[in-house]
PDB file of N, CA and C in Angstrom:
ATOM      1  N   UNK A   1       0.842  -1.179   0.000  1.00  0.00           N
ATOM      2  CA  UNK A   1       0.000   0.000   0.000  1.00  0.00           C
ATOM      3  C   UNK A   1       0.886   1.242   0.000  1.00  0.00           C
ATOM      4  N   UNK A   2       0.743   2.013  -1.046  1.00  0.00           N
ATOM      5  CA  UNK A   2       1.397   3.658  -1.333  1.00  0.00           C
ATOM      6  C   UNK A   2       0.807   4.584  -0.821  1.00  0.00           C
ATOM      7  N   UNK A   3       1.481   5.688   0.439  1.00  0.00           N
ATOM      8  CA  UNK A   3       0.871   6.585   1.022  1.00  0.00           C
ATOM      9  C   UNK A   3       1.287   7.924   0.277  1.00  0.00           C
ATOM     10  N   UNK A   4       0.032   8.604  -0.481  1.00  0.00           N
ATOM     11  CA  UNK A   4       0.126   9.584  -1.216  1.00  0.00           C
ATOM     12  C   UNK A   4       1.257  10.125  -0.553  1.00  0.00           C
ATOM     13  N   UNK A   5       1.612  11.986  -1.438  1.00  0.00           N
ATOM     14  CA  UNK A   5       2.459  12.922  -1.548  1.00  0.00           C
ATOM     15  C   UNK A   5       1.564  13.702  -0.491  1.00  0.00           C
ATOM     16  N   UNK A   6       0.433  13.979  -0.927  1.00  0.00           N
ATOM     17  CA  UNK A   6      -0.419  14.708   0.182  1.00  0.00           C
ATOM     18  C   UNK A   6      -0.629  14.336   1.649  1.00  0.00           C
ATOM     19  N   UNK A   7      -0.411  13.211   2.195  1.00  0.00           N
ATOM     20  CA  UNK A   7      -0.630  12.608   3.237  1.00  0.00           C
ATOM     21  C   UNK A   7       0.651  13.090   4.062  1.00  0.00           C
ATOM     22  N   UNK A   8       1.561  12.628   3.263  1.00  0.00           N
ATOM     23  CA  UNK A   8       2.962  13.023   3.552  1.00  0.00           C
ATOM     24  C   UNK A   8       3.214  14.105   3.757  1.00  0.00           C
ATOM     25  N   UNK A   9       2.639  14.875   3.257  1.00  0.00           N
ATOM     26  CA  UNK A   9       2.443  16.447   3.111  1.00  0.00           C
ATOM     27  C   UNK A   9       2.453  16.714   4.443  1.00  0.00           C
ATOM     28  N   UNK A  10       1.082  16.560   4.977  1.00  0.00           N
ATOM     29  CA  UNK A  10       0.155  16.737   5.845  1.00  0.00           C
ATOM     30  C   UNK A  10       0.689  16.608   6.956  1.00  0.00           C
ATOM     31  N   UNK A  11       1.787  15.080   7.160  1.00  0.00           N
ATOM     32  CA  UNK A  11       2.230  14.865   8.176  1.00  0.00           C
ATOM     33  C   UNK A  11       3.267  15.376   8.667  1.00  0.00           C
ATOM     34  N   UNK A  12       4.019  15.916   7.415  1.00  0.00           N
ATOM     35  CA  UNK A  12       4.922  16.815   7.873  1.00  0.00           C
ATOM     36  C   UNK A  12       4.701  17.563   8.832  1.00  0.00           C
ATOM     37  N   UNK A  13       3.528  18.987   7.703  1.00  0.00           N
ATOM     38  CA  UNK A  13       3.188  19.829   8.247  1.00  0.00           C
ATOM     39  C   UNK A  13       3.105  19.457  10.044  1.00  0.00           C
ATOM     40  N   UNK A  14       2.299  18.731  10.093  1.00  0.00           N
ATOM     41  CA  UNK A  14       1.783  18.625  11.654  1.00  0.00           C
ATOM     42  C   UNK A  14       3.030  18.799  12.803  1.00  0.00           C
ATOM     43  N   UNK A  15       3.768  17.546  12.258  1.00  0.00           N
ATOM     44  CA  UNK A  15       4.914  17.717  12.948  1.00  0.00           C
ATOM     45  C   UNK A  15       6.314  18.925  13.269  1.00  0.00           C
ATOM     46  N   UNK A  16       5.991  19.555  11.849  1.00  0.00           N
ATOM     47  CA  UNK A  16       6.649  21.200  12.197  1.00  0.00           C
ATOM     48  C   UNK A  16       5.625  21.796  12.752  1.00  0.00           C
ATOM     49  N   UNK A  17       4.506  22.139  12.996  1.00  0.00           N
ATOM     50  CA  UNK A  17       3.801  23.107  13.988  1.00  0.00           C
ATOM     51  C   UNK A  17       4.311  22.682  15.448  1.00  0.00           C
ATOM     52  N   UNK A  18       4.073  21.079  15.620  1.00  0.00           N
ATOM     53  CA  UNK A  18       4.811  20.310  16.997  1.00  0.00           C
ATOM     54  C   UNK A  18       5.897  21.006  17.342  1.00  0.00           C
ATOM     55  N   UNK A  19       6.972  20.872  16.148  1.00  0.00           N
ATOM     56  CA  UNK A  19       8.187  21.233  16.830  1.00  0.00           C
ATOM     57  C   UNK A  19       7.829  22.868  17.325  1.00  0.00           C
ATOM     58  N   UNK A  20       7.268  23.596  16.508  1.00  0.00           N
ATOM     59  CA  UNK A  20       7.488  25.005  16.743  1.00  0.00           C
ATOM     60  C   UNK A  20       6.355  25.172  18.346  1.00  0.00           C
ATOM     61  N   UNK A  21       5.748  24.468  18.560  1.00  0.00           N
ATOM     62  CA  UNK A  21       5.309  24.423  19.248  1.00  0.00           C
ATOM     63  C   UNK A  21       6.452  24.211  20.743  1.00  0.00           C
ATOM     64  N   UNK A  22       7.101  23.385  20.379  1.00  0.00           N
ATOM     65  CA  UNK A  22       7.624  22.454  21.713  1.00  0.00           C
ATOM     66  C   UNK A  22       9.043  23.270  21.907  1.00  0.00           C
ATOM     67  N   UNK A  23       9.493  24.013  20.442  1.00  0.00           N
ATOM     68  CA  UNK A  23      10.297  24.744  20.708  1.00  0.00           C
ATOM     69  C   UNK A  23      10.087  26.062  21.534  1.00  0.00           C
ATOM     70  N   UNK A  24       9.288  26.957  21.374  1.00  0.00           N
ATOM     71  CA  UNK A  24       8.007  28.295  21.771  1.00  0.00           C
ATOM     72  C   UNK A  24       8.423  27.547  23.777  1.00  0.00           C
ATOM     73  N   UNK A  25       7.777  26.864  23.877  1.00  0.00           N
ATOM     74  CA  UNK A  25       7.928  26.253  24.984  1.00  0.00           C
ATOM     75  C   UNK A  25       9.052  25.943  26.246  1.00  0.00           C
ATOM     76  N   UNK A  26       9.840  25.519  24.955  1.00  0.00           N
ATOM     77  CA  UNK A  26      11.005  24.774  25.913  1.00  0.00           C
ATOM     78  C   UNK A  26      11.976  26.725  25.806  1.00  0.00           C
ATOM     79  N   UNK A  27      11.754  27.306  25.493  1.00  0.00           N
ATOM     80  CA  UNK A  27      12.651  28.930  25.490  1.00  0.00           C
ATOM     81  C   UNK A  27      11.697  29.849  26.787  1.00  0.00           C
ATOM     82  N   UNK A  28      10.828  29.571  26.361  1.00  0.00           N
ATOM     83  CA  UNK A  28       9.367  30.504  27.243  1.00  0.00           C
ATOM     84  C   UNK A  28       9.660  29.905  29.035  1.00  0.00           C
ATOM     85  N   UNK A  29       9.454  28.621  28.746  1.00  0.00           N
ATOM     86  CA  UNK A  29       9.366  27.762  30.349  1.00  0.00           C
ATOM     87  C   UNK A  29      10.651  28.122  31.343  1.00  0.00           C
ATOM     88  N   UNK A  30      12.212  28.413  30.752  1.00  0.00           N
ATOM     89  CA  UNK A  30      13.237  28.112  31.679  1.00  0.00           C
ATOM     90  C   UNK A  30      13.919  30.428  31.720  1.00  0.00           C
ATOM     91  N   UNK A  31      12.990  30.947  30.611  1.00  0.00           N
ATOM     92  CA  UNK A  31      12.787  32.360  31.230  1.00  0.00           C
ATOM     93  C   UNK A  31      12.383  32.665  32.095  1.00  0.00           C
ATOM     94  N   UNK A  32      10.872  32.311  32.141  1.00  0.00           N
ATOM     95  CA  UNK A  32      10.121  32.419  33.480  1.00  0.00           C
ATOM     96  C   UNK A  32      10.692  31.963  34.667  1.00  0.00           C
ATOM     97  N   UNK A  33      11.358  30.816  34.634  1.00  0.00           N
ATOM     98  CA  UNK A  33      11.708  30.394  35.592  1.00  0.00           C
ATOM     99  C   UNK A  33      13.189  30.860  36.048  1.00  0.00           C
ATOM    100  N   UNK A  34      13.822  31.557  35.399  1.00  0.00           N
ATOM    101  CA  UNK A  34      15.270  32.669  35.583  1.00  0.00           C
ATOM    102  C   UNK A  34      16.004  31.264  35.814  1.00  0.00           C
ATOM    103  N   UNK A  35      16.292  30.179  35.336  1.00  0.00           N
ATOM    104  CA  UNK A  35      16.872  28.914  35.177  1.00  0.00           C
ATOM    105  C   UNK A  35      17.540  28.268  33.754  1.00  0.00           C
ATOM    106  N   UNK A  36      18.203  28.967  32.943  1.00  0.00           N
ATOM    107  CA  UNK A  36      18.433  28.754  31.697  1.00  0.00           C
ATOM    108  C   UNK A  36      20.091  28.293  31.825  1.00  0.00           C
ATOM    109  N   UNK A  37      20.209  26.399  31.468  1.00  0.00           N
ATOM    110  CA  UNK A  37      21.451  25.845  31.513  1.00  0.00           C
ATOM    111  C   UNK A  37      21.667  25.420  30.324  1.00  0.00           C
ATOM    112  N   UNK A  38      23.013  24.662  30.320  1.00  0.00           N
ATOM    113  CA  UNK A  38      23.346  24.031  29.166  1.00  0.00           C
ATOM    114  C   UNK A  38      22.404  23.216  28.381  1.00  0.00           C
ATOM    115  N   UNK A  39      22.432  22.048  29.441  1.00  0.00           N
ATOM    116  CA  UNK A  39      21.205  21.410  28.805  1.00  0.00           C
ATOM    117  C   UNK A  39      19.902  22.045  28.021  1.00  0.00           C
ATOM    118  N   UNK A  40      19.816  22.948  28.737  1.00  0.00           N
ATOM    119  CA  UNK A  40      18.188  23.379  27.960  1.00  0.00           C
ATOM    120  C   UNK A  40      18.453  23.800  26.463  1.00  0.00           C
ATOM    121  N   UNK A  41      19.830  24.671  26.855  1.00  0.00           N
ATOM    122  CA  UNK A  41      20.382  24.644  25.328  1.00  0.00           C
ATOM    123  C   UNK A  41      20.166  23.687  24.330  1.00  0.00           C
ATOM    124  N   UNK A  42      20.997  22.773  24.742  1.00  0.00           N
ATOM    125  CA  UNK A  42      21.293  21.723  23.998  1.00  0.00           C
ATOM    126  C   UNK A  42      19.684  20.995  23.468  1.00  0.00           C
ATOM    127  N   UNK A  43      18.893  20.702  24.360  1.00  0.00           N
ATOM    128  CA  UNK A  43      17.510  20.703  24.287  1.00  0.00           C
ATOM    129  C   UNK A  43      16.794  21.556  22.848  1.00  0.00           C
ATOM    130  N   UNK A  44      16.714  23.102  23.340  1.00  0.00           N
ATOM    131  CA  UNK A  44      16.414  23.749  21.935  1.00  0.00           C
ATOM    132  C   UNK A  44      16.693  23.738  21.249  1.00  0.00           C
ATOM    133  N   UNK A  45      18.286  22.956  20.714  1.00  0.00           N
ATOM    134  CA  UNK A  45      19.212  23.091  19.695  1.00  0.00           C
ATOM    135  C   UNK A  45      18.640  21.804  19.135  1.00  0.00           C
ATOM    136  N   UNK A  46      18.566  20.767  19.953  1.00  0.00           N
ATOM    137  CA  UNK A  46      18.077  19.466  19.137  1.00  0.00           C
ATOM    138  C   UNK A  46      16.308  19.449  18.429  1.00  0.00           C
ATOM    139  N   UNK A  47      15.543  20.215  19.103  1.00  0.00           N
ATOM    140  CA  UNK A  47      14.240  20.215  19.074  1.00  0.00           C
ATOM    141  C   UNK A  47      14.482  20.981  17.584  1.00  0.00           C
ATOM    142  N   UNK A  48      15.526  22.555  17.048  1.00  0.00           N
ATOM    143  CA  UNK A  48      15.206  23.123  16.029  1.00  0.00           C
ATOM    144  C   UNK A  48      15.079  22.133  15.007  1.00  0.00           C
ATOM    145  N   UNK A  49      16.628  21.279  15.076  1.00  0.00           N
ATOM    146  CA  UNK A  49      16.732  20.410  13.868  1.00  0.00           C
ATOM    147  C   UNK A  49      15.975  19.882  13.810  1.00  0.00           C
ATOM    148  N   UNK A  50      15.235  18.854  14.428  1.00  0.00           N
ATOM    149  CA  UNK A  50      14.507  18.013  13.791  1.00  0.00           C
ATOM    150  C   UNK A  50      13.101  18.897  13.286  1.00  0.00           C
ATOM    151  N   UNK A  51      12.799  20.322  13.668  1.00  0.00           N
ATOM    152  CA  UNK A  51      11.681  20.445  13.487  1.00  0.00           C
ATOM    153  C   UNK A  51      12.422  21.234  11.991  1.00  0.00           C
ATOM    154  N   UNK A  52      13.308  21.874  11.339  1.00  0.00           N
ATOM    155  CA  UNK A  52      13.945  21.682  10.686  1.00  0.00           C
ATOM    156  C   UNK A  52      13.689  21.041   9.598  1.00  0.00           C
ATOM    157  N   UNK A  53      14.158  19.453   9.611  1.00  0.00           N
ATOM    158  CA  UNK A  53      14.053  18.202   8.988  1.00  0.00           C
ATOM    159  C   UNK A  53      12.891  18.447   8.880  1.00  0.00           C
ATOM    160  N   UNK A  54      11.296  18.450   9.494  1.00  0.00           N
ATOM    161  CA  UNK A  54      10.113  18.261   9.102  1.00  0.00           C
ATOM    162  C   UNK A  54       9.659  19.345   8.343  1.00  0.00           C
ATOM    163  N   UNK A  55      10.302  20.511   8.652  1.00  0.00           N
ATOM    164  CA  UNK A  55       9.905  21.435   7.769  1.00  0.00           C
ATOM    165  C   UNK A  55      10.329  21.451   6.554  1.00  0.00           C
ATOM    166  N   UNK A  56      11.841  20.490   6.084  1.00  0.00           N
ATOM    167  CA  UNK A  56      12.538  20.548   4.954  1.00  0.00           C
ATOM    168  C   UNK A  56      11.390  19.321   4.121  1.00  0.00           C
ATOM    169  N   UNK A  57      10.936  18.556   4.660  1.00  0.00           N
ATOM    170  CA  UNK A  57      10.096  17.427   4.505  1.00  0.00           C
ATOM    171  C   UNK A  57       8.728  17.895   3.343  1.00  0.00           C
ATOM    172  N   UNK A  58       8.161  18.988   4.964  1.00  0.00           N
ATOM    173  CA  UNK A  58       6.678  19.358   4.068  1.00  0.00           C
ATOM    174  C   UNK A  58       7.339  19.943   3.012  1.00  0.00           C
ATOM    175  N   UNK A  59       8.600  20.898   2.257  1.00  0.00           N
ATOM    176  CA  UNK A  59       8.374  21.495   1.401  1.00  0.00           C
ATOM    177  C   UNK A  59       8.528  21.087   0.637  1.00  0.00           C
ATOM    178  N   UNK A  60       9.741  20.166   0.445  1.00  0.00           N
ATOM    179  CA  UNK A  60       9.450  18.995  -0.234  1.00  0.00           C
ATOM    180  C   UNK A  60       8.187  17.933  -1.458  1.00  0.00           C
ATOM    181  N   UNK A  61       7.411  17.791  -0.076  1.00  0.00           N
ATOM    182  CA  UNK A  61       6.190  16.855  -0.254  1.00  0.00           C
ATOM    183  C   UNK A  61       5.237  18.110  -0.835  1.00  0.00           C
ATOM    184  N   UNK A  62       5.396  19.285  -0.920  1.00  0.00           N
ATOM    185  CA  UNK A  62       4.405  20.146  -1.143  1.00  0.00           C
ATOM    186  C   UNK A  62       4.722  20.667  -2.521  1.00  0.00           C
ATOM    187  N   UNK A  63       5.932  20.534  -2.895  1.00  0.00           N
ATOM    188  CA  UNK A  63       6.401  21.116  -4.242  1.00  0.00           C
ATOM    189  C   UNK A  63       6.049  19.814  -4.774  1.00  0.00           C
ATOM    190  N   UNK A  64       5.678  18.381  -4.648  1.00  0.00           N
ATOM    191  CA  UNK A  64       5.355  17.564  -5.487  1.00  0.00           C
ATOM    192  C   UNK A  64       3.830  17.417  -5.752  1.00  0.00           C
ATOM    193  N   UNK A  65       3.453  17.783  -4.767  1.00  0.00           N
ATOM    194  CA  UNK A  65       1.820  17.756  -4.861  1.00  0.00           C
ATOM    195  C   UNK A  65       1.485  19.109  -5.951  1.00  0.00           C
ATOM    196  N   UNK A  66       1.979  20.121  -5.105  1.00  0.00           N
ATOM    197  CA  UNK A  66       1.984  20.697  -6.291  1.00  0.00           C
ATOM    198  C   UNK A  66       1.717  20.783  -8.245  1.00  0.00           C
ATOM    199  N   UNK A  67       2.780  20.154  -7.993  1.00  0.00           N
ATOM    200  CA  UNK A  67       3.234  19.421  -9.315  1.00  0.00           C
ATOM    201  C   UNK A  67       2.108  18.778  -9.931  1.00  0.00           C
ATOM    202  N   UNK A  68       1.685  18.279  -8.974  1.00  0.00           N
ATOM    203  CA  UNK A  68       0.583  17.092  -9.147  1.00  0.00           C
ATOM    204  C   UNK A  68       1.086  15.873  -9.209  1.00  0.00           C
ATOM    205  N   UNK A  69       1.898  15.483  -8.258  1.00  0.00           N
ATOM    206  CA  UNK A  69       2.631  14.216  -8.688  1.00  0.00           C
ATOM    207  C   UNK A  69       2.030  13.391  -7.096  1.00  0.00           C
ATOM    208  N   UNK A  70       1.543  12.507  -7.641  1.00  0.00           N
ATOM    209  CA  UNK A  70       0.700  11.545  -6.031  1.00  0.00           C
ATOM    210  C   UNK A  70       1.278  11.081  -5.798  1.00  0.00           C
ATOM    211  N   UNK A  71       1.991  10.550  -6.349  1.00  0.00           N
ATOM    212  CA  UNK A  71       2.798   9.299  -5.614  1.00  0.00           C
ATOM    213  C   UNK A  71       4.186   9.334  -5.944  1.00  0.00           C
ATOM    214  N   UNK A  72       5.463   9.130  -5.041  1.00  0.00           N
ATOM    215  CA  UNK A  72       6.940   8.998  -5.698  1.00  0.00           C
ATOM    216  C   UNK A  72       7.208  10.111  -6.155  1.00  0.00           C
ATOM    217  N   UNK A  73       8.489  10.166  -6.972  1.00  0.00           N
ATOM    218  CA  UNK A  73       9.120  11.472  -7.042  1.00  0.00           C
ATOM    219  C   UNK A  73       8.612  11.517  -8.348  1.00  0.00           C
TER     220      UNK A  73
END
């Protein structure tokens, strides 16, 4: 079973709002709290990339739909 370009799309998308979400979060939470360490760093630094990667994903999957291409490259 072949999961469209659009699906893929979609799931991207979701998962970059997540990250931007979880990123928004993890910067906001350790201000408030006047507690900002390495780790948290390192934390936001890993959370960009991958949200990153999902964002490099949807545009990807979106320039093919685009296209009109359903399935594969």
């Amino acid at each position: 079973m072949a999961v469209s370009n659009r699906i893929k799309r979609n799931i991207s998308f979701l998962l970059t709002l997540l990250g931007c979400v979880i990123i928004i979060s993890w910067i906001v939470t350790p201000i408030l709290a006047r507690s900002i360490d390495a780790k948290g760093w390192f934390e936001i630094f890993g959370a960009c990339v991958i949200t990153y990667n999902a964002y490099s994903s949807f545009a990807t999957y979106n320039k093919r739909v685009k296209a009109g291409i359903e399935y594969g490259k």
